[in-house]
C-alpha atoms as a PDB file:
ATOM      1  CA  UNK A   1      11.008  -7.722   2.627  1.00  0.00           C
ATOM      2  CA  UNK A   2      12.777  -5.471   4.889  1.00  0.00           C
ATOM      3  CA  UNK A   3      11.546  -3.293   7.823  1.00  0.00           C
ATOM      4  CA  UNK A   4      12.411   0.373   7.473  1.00  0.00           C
ATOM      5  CA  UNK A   5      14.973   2.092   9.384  1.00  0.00           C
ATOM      6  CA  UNK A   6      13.843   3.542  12.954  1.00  0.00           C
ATOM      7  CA  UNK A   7      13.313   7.044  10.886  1.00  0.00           C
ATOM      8  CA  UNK A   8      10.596   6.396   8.783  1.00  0.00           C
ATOM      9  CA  UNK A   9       7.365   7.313  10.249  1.00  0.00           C
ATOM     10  CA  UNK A  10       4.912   5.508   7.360  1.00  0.00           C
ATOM     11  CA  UNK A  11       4.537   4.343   4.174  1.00  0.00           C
ATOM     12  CA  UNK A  12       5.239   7.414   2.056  1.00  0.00           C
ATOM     13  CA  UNK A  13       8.603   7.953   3.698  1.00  0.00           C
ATOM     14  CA  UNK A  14       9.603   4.732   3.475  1.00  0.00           C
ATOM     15  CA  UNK A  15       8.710   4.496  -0.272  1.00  0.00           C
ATOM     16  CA  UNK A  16      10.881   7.732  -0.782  1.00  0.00           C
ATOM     17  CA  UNK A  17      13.327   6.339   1.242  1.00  0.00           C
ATOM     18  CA  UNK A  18      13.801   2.928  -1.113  1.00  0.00           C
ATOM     19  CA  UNK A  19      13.004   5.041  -4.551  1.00  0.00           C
ATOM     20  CA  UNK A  20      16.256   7.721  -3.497  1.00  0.00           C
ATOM     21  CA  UNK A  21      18.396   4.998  -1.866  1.00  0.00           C
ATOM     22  CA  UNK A  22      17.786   1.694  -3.714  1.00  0.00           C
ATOM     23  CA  UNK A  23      16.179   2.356  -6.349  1.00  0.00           C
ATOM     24  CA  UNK A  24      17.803   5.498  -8.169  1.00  0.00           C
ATOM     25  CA  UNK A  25      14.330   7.696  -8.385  1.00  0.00           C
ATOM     26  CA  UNK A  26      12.262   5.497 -10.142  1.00  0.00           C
ATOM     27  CA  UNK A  27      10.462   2.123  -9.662  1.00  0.00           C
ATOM     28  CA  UNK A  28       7.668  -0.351 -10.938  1.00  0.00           C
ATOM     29  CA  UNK A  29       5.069  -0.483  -8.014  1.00  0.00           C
ATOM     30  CA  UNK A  30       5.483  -4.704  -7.642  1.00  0.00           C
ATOM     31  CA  UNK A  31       9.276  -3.758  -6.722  1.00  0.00           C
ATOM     32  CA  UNK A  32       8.202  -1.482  -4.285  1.00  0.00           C
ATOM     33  CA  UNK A  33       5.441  -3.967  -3.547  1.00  0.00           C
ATOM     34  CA  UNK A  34       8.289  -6.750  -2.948  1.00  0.00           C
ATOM     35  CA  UNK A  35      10.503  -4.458  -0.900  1.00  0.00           C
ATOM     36  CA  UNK A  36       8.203  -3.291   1.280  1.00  0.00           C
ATOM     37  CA  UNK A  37       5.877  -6.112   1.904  1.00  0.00           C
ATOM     38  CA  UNK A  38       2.926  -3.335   1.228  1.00  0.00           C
ATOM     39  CA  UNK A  39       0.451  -5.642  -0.922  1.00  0.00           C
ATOM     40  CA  UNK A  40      -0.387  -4.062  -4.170  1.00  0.00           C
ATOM     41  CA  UNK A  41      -3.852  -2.466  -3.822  1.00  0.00           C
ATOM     42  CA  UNK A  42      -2.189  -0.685  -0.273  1.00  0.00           C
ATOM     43  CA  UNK A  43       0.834   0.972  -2.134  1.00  0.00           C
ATOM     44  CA  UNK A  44      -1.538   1.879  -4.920  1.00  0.00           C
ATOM     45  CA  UNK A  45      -3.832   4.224  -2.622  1.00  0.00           C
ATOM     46  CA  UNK A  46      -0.323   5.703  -1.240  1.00  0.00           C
ATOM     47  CA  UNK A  47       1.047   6.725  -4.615  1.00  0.00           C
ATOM     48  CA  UNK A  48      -2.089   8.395  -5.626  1.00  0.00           C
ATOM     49  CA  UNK A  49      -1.965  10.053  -2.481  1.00  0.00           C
ATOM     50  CA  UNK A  50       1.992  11.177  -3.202  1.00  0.00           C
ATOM     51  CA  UNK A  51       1.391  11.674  -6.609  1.00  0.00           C
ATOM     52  CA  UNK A  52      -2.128  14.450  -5.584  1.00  0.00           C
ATOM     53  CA  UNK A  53       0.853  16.221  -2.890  1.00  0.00           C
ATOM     54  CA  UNK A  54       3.446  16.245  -4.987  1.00  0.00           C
ATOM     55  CA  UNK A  55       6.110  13.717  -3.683  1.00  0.00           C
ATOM     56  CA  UNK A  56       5.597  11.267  -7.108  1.00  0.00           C
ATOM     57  CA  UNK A  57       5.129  11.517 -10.704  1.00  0.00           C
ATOM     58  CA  UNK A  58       3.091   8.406 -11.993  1.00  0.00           C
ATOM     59  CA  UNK A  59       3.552   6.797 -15.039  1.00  0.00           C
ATOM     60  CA  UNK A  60       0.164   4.789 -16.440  1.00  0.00           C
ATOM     61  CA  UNK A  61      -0.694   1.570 -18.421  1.00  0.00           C
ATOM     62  CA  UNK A  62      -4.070   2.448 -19.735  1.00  0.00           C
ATOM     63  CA  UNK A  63      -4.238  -0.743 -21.115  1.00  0.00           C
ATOM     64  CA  UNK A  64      -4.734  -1.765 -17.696  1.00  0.00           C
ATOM     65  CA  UNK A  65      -6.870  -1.406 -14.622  1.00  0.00           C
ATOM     66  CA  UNK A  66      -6.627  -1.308 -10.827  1.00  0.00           C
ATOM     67  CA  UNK A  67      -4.418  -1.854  -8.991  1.00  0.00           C
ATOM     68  CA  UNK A  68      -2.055  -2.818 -12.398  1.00  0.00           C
ATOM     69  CA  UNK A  69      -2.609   0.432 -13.858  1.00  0.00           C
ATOM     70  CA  UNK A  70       0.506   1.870 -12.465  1.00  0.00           C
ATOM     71  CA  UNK A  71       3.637   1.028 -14.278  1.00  0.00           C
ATOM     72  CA  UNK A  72       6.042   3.288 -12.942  1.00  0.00           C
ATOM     73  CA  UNK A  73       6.616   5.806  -9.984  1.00  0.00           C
ATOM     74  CA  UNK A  74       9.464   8.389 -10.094  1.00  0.00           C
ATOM     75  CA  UNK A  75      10.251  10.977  -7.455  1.00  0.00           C
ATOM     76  CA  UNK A  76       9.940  14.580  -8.038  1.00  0.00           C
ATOM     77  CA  UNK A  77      11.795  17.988  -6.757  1.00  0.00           C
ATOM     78  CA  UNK A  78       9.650  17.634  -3.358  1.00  0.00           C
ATOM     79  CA  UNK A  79      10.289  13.694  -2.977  1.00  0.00           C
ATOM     80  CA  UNK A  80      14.239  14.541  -3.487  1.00  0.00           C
ATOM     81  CA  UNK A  81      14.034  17.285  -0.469  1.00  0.00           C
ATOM     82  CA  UNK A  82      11.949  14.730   1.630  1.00  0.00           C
ATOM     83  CA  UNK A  83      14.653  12.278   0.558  1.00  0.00           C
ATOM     84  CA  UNK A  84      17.457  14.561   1.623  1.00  0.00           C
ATOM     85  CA  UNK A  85      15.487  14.954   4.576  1.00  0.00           C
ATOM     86  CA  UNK A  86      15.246  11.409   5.806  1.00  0.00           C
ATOM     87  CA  UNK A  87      19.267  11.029   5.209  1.00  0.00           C
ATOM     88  CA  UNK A  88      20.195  13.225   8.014  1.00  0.00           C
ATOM     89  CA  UNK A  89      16.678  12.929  10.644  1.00  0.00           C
ATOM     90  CA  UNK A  90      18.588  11.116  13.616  1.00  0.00           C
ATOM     91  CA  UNK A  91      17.562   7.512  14.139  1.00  0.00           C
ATOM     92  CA  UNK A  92      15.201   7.413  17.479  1.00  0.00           C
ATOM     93  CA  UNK A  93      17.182   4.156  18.622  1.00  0.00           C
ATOM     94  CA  UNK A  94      20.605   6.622  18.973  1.00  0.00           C
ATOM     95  CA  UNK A  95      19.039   8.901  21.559  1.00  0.00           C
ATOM     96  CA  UNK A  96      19.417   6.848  24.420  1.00  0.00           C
END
């Protein structure tokens, strides 16, 4: 685990931040999990919440249940402007 740049105000952007930069669009929730130190049921309720705005497309097990259910997020046209975004928002630690 990692702690996100300065930039990042909470846990969506930093999950769009790791699935443009690190992870090339796409990711199994228990790498993001591992990454981000965000325990399973926690970055669950955030993809659900990404995938209802638009910022993820979710890919489901239905052979399983929550929190496993999840096999796969991927970002979509809005999480690739958001991710385009975060790659130029200046750093709050360079102002001063």
């Amino acid at each position: 685990m990692q702690a996100p740049p300065n930039f990042i105000r909470n846990n969506e952007e930093w999950i769009i931040w790791l699935l443009g930069g690190e992870f090339s669009g796409s990711a199994t929730p228990h790498a993001l999990s591992s990454r981000t130190g965000l325990p399973l049921d926690t970055i669950h309720d955030n993809f659900l919440y990404m995938e209802r705005v638009g910022l993820l497309s979710i890919e489901r097990d239905p052979a399983k249940q929550y929190p496993e259910e999840i096999a796969r997020v991927s970002m979509t046209k809005n999480s690739e402007r958001l991710f385009d975004e975060l790659k130029i928002r200046p750093d709050p630690g360079d102002l001063f």
